[in-house]
C-alpha atoms as a PDB file:
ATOM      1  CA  UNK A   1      54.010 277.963 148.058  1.00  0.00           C
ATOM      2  CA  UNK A   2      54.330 281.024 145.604  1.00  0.00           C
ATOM      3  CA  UNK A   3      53.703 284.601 147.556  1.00  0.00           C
ATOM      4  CA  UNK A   4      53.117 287.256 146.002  1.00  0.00           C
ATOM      5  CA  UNK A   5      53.191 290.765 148.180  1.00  0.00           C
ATOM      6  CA  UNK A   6      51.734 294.275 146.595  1.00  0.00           C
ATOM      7  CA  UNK A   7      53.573 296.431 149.494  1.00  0.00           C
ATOM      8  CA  UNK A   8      52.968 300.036 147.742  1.00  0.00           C
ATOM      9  CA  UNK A   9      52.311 301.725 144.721  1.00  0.00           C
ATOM     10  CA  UNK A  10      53.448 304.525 143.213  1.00  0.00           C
ATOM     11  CA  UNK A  11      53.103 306.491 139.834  1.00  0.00           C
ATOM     12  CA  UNK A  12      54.365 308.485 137.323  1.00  0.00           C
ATOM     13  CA  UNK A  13      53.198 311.960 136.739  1.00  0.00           C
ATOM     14  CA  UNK A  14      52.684 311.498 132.871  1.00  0.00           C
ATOM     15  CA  UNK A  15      50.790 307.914 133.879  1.00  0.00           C
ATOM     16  CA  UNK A  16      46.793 308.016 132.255  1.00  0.00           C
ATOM     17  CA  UNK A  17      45.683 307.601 135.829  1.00  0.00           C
ATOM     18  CA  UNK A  18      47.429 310.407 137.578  1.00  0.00           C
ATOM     19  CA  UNK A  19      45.928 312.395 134.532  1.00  0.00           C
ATOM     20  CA  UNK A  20      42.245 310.877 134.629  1.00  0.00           C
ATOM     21  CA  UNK A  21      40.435 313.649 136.967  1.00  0.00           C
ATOM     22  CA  UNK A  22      37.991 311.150 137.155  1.00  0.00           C
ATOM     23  CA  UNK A  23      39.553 308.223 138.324  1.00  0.00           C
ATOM     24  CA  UNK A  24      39.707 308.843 142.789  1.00  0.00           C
ATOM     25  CA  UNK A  25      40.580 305.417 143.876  1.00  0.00           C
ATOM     26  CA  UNK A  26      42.918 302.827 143.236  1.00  0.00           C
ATOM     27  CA  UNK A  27      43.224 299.060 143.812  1.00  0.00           C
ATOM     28  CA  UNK A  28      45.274 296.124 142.489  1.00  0.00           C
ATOM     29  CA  UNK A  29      44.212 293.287 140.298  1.00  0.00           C
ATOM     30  CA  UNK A  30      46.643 290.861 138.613  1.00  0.00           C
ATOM     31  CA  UNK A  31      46.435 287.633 136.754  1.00  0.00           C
ATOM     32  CA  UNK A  32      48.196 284.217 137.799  1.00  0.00           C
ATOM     33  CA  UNK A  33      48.112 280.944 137.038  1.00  0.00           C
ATOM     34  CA  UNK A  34      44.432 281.294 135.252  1.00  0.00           C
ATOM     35  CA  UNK A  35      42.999 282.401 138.769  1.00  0.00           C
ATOM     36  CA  UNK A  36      40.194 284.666 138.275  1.00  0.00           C
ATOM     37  CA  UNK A  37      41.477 288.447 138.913  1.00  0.00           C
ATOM     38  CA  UNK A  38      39.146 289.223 140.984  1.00  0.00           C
ATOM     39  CA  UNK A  39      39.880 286.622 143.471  1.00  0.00           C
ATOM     40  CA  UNK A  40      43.473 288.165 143.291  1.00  0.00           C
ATOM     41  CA  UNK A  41      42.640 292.219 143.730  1.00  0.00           C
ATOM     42  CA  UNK A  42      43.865 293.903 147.025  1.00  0.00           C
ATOM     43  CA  UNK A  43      40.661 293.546 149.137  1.00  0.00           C
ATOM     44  CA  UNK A  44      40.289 297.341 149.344  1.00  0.00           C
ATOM     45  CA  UNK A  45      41.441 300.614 147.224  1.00  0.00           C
ATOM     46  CA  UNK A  46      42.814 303.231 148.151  1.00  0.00           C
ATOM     47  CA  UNK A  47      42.829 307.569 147.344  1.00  0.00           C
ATOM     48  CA  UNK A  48      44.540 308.143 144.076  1.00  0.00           C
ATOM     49  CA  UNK A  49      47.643 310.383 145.032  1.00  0.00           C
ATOM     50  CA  UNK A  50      47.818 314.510 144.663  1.00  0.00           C
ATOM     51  CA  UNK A  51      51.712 314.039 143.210  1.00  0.00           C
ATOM     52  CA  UNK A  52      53.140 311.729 141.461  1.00  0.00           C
ATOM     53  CA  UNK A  53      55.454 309.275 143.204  1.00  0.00           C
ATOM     54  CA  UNK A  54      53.736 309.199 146.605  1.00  0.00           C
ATOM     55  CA  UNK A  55      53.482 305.700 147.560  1.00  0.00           C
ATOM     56  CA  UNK A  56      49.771 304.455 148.103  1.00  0.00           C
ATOM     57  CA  UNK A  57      50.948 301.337 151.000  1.00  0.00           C
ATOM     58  CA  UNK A  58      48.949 298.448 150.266  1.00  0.00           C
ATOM     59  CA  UNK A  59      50.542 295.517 152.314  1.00  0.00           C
ATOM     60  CA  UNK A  60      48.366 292.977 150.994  1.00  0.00           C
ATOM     61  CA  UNK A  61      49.416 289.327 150.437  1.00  0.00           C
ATOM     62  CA  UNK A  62      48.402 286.403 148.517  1.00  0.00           C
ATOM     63  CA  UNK A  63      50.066 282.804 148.845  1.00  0.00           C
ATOM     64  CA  UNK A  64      49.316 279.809 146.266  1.00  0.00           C
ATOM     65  CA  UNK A  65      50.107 276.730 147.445  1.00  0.00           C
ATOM     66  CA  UNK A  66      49.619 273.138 145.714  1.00  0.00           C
ATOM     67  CA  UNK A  67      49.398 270.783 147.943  1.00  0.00           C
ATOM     68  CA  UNK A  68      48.757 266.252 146.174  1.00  0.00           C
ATOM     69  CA  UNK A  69      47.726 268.274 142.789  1.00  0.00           C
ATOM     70  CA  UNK A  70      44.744 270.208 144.316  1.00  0.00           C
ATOM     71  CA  UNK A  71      45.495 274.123 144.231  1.00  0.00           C
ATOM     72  CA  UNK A  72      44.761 275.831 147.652  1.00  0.00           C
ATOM     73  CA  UNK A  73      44.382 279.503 147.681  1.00  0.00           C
ATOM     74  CA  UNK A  74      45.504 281.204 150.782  1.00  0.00           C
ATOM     75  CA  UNK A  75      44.784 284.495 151.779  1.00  0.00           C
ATOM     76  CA  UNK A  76      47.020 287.119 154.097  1.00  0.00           C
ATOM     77  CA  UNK A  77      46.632 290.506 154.563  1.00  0.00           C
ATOM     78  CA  UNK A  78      49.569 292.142 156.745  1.00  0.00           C
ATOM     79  CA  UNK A  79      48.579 293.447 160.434  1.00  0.00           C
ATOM     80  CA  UNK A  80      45.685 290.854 160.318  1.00  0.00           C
ATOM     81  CA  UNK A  81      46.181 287.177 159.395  1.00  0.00           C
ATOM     82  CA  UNK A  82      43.611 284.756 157.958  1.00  0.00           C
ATOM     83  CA  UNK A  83      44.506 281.864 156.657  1.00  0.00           C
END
């Protein structure tokens, strides 16, 4: 099984987003192993920051496991497990 854990985020104070006025919440997408991103994002975002470098805690975890060839997605969020 692969894990992969988005714990927090923080950012820079000359990154696009902290400078975007526009932009008020955050979330996490990524791409892996041609899964869909959108079955990947953190299930919820979260206020953009006032400063830079204030960590936005995510604790959101997603697990790929293969299991006889066939790909099994399996999905954890910290504090409440489903799996």
């Amino acid at each position: 099984m692969v894990i992969i854990e988005v714990s927090h985020l923080s950012l820079q104070e000359d990154a696009d987003i902290m400078k975007d006025s526009s932009i008020k919440r955050l979330f996490v997408a990524y791409n892996f192993l041609g899964i869909n991103p959108a079955e990947l994002e953190t299930p919820m975002s979260l206020p953009k920051p006032r400063k830079s470098h204030q960590q936005m805690k995510f604790n959101f975890r997603k697990g790929k496991s293969l299991w006889n060839g066939v790909c099994v997605l399996v999905y954890t969020q910290l504090g409440s497990r489903a799996l």
